[in-house]
C-alpha atoms as a PDB file:
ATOM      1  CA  UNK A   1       0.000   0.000   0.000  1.00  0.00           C
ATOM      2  CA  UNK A   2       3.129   2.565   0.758  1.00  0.00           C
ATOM      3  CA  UNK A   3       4.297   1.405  -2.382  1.00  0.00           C
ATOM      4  CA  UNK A   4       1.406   2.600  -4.118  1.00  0.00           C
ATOM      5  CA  UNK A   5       1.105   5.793  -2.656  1.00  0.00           C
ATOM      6  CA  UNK A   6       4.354   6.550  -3.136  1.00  0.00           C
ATOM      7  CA  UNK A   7       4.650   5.487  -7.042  1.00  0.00           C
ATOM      8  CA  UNK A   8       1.497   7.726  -7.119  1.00  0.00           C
ATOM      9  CA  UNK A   9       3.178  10.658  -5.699  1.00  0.00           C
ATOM     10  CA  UNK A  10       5.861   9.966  -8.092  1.00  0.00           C
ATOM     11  CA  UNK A  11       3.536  10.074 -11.298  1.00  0.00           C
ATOM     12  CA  UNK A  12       2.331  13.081 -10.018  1.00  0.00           C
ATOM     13  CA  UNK A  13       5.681  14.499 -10.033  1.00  0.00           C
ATOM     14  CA  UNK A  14       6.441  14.023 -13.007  1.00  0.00           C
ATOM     15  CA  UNK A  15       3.136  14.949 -14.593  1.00  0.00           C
ATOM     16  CA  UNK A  16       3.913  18.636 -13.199  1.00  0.00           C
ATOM     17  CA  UNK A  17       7.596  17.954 -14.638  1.00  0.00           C
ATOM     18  CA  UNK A  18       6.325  16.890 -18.157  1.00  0.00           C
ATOM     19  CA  UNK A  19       3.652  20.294 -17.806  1.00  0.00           C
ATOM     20  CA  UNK A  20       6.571  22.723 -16.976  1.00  0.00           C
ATOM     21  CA  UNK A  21       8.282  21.127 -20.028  1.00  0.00           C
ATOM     22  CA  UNK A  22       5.618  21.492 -22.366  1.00  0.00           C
ATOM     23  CA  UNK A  23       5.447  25.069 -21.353  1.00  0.00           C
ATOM     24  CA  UNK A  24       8.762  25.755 -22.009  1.00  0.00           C
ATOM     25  CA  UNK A  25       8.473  25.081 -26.072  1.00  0.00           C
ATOM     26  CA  UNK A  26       7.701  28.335 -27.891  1.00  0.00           C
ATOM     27  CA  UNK A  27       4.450  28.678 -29.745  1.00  0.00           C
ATOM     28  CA  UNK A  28       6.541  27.957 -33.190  1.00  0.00           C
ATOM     29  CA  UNK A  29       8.184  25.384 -31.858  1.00  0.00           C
ATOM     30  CA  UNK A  30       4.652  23.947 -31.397  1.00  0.00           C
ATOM     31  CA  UNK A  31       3.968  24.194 -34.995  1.00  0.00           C
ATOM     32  CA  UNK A  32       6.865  22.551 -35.948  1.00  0.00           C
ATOM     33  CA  UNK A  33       7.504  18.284 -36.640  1.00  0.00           C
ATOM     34  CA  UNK A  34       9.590  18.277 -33.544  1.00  0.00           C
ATOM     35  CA  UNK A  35       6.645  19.331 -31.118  1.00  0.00           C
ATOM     36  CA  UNK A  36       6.934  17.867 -27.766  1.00  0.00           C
ATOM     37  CA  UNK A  37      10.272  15.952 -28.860  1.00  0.00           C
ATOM     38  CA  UNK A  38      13.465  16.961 -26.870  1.00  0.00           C
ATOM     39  CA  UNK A  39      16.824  16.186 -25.887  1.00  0.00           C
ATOM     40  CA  UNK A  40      16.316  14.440 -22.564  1.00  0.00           C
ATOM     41  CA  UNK A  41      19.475  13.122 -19.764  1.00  0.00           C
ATOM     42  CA  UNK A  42      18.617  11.463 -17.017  1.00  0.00           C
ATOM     43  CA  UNK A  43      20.602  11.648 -13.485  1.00  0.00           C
ATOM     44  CA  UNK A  44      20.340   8.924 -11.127  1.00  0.00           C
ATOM     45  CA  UNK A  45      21.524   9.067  -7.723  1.00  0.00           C
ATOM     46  CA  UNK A  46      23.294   5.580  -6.780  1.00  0.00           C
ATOM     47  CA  UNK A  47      24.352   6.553  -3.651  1.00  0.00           C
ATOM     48  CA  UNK A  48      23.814   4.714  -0.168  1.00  0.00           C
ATOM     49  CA  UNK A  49      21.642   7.089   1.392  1.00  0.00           C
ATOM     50  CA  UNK A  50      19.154   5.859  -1.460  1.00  0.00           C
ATOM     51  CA  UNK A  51      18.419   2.559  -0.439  1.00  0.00           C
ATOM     52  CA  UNK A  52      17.151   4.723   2.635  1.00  0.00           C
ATOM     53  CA  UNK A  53      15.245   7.764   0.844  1.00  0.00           C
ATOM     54  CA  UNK A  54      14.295   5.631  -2.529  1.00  0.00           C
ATOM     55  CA  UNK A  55      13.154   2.003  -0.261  1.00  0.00           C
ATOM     56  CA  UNK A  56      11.544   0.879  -3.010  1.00  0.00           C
ATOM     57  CA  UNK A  57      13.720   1.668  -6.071  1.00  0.00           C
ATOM     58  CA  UNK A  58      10.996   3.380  -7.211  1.00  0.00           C
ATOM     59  CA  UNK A  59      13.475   6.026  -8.921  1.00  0.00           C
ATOM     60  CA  UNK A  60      13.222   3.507 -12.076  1.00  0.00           C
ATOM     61  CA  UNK A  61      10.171   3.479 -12.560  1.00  0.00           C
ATOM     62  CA  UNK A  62       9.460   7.334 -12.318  1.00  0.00           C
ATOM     63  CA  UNK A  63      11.797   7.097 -15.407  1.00  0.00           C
ATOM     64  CA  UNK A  64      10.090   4.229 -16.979  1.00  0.00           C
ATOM     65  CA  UNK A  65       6.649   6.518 -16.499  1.00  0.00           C
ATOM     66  CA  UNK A  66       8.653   9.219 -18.184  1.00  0.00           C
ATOM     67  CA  UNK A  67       9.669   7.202 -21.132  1.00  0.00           C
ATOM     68  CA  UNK A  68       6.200   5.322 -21.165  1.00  0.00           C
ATOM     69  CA  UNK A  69       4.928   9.397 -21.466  1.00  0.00           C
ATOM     70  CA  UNK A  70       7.210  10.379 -23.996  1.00  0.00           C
ATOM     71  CA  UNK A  71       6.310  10.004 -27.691  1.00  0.00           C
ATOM     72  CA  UNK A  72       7.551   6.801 -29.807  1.00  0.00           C
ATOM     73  CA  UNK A  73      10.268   8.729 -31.805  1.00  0.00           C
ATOM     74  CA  UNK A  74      12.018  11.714 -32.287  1.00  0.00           C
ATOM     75  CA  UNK A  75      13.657  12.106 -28.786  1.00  0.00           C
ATOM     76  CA  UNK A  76      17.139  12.154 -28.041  1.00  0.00           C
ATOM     77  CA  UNK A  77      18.119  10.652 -24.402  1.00  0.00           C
ATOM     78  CA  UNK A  78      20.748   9.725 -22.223  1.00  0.00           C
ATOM     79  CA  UNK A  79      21.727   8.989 -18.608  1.00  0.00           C
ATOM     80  CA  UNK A  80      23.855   9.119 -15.869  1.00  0.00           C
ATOM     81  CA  UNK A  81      24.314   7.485 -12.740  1.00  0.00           C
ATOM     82  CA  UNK A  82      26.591   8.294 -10.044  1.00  0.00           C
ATOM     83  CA  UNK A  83      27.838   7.955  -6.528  1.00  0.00           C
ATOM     84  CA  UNK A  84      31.126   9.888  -5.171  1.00  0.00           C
ATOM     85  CA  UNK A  85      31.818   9.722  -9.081  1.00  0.00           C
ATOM     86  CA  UNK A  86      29.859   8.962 -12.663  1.00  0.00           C
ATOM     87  CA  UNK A  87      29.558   5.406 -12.597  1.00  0.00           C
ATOM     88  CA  UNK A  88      27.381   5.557 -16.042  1.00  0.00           C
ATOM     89  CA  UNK A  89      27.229   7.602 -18.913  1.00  0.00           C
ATOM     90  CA  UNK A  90      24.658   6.848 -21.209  1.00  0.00           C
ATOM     91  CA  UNK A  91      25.590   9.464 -23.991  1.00  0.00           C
ATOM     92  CA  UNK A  92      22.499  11.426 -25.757  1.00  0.00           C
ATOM     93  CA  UNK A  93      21.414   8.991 -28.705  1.00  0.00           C
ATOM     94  CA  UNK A  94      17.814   8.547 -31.220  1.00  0.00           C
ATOM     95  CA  UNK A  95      15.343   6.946 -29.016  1.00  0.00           C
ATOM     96  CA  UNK A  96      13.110   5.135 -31.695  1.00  0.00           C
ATOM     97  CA  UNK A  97      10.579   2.710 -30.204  1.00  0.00           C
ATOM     98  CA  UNK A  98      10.217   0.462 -27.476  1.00  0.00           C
ATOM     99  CA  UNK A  99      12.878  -1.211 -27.930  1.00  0.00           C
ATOM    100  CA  UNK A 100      15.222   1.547 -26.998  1.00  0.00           C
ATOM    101  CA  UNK A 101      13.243   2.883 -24.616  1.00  0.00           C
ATOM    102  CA  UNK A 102      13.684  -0.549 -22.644  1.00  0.00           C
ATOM    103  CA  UNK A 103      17.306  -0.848 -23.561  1.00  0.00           C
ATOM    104  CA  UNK A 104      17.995   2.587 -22.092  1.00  0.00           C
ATOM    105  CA  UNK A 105      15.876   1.647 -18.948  1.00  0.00           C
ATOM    106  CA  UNK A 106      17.592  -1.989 -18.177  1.00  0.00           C
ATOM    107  CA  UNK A 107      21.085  -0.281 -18.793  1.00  0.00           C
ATOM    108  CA  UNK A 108      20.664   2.353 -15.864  1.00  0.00           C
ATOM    109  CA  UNK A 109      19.078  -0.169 -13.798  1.00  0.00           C
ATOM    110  CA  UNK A 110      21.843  -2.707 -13.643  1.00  0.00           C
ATOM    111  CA  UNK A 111      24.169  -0.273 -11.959  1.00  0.00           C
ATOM    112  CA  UNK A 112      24.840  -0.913  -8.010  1.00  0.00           C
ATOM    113  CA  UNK A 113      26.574   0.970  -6.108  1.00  0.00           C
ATOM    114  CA  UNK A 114      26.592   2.052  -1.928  1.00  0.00           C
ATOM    115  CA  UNK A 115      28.921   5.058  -2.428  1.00  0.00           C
ATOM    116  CA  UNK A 116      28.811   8.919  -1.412  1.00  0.00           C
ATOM    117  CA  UNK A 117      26.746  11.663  -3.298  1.00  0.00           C
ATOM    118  CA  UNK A 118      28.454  14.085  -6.311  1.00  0.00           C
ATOM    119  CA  UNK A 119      25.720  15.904  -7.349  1.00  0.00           C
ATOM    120  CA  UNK A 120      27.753  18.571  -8.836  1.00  0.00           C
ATOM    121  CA  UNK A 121      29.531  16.097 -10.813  1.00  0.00           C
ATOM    122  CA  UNK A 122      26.734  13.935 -11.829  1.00  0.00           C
ATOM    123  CA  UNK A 123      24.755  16.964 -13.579  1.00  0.00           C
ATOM    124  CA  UNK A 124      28.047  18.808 -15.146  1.00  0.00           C
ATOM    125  CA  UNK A 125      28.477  15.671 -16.901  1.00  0.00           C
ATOM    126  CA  UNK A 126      24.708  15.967 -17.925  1.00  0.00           C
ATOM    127  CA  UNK A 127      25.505  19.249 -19.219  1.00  0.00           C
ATOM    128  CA  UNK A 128      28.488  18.488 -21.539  1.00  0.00           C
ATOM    129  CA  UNK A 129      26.563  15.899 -22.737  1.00  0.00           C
ATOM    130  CA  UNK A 130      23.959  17.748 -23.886  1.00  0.00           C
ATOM    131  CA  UNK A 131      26.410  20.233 -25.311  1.00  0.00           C
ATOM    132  CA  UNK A 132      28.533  17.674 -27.239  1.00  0.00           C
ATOM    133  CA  UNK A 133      25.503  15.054 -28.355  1.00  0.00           C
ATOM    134  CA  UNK A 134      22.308  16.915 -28.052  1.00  0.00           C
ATOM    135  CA  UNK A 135      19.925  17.813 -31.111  1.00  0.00           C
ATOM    136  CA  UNK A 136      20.534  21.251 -31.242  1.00  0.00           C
ATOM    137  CA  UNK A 137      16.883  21.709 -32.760  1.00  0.00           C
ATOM    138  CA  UNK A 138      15.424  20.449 -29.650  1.00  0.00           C
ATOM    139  CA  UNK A 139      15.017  22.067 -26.233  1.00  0.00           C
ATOM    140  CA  UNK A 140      17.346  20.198 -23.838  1.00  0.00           C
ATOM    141  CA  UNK A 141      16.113  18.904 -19.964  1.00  0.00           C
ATOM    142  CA  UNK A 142      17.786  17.514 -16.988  1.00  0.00           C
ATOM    143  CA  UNK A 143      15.753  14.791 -15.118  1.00  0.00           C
ATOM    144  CA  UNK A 144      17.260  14.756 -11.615  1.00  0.00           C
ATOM    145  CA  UNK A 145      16.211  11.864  -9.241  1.00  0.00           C
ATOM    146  CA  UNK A 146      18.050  12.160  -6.029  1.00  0.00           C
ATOM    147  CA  UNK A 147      17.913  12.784  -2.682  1.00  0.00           C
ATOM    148  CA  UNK A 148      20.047  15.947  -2.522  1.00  0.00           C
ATOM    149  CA  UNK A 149      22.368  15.267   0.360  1.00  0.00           C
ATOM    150  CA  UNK A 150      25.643  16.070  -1.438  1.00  0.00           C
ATOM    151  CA  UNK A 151      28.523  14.253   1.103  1.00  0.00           C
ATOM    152  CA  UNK A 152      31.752  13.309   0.090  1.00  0.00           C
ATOM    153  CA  UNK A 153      33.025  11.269   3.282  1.00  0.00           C
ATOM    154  CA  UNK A 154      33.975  14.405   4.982  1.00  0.00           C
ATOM    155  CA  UNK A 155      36.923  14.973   2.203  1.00  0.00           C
ATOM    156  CA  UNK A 156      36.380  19.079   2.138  1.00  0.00           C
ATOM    157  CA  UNK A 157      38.553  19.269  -1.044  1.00  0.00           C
ATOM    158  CA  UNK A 158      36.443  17.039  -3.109  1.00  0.00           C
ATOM    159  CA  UNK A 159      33.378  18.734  -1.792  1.00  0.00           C
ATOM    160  CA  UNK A 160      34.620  22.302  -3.002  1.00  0.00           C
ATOM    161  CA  UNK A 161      35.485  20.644  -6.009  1.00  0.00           C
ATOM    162  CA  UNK A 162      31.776  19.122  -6.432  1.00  0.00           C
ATOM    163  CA  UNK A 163      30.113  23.109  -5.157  1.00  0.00           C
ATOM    164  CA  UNK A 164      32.407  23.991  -8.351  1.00  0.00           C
ATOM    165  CA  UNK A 165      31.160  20.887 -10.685  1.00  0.00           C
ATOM    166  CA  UNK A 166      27.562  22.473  -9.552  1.00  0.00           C
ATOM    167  CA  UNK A 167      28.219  26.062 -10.172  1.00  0.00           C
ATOM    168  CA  UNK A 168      29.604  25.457 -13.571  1.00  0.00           C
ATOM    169  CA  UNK A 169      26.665  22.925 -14.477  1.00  0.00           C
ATOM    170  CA  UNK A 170      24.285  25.611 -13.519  1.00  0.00           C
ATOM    171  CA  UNK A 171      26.149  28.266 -15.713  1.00  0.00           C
ATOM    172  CA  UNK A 172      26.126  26.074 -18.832  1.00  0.00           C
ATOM    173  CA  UNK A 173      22.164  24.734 -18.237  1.00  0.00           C
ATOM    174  CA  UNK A 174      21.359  28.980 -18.236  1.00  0.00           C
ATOM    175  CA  UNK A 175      23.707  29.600 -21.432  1.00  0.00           C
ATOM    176  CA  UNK A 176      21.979  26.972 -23.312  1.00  0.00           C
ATOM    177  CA  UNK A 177      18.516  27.205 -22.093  1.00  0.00           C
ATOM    178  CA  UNK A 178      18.665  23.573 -20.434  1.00  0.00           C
ATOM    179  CA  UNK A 179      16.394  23.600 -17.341  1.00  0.00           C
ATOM    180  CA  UNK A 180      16.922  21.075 -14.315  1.00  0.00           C
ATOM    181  CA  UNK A 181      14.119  19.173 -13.486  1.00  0.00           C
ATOM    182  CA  UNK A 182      14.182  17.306  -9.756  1.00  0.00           C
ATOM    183  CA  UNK A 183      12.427  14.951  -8.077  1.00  0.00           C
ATOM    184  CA  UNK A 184      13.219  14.518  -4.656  1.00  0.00           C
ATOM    185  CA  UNK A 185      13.121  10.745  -3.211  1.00  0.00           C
ATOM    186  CA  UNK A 186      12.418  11.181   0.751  1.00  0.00           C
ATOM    187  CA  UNK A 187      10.192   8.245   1.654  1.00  0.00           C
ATOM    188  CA  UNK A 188      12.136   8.580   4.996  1.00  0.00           C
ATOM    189  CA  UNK A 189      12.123  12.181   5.259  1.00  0.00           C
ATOM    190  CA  UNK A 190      16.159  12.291   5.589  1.00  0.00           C
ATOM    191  CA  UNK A 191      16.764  14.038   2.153  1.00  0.00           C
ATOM    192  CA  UNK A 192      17.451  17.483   0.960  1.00  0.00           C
ATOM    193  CA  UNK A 193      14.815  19.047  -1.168  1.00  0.00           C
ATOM    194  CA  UNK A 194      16.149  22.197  -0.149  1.00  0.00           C
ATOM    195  CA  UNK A 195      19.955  21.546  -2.591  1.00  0.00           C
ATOM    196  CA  UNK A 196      17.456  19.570  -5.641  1.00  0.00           C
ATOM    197  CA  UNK A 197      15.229  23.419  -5.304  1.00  0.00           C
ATOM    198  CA  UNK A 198      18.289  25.344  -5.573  1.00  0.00           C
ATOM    199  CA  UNK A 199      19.477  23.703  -8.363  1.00  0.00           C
ATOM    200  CA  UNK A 200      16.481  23.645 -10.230  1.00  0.00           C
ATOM    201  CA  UNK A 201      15.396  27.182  -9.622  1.00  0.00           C
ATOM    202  CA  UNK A 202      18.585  28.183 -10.702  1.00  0.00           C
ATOM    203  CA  UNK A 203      17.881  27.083 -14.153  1.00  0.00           C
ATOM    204  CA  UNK A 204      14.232  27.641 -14.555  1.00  0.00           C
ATOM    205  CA  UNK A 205      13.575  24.031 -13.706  1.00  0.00           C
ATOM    206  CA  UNK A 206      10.729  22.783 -11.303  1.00  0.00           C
ATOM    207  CA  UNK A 207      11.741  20.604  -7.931  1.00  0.00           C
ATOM    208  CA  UNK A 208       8.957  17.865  -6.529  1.00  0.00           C
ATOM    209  CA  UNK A 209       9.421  16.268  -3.073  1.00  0.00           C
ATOM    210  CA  UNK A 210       8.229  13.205  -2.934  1.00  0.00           C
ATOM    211  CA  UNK A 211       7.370  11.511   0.388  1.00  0.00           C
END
């Protein structure tokens, strides 16, 4: 029954995620063949706290909803998944049917890890990848599922260096127009909405706290 209710609160989410989106195309860009097609990455938090925040897992299947949502063909999607580091990168490629849209899915599922929490790393990489391997006729989003909670084991220089990782991320998502979207796993209530909100706000994103 939690289960339920908390895969409902998810779909939720990400129906206000896929509403801000679809408000961010341009009325011509509405006219166009690429309507509601985009250049999607998707950042997965891996990190220990999550088997905590996320009991369920259910961070894959608010992406499977978001694929399930998306349309057949035409969008361009990748993903990352860190810990203390990227421990995936998916880079940006055609998503054309089912078929990829499950191959993207069980790829980013099959990573394990118990680690610490980069987010600053995790979403720069998102960036460049939507610099290097995005359509450029598309508009470009960040899908953030975490719990926020950047900790690097108490190592202060690698948590400067991940602030930095963040800062620049954000400065490259408002160049380009790429907006942060976040959804905030806190089934416990031990996770950070407050760092997802910044980072989202920052780049005209929308943040959802899911309990």
């Amino acid at each position: 029954m939690r289960q339920r209710k908390v895969l409902t609160g998810l779909l939720t989410a990400f129906v206000m995620v896929l509403m801000s989106l679809a408000g961010s195309f341009t009325a011509s860009a509405v006219d166009t063949p690429n309507a509601n097609r985009m250049n999607v990455v998707f950042v997965m938090d891996e990190s220990g706290s999550m088997s905590k925040t996320d009991v369920f897992s259910l961070r894959y299947d608010a992406m499977d909803l978001f694929l399930g949502l998306a349309t057949e063909s035409g969008n361009y999607m990748g993903a990352v998944a860190f810990d203390d580091d990227v421990i995936l990168q998916r880079d940006i490629t055609s998503i054309e049917g089912l078929n990829d849209k499950t191959a993207l899915s069980q790829e980013v599922r099959q990573v394990s890890s118990r680690g610490d929490t980069n987010i600053g790393k995790a979403i720069e990489t998102a960036t460049q990848m939507l610099q290097n391997s995005g359509n450029p006729d598309l508009p470009s989003a960040i899908i953030l599922l975490s719990d926020g909670n950047t900790d690097l084991g108490g190592n202060d220089a690698r948590l400067q260096e991940s602030y930095a990782s963040r800062d620049n991320a954000i400065a490259i998502a408002r160049a380009n127009g790429y907006k942060i979207y976040s959804v905030c796993l806190n089934t416990n209530g031990d996770a950070d909405p407050a760092e997802l909100q910044e980072i989202s706000s920052a780049t005209g994103g929308t943040s959802v706290d899911v309990k």
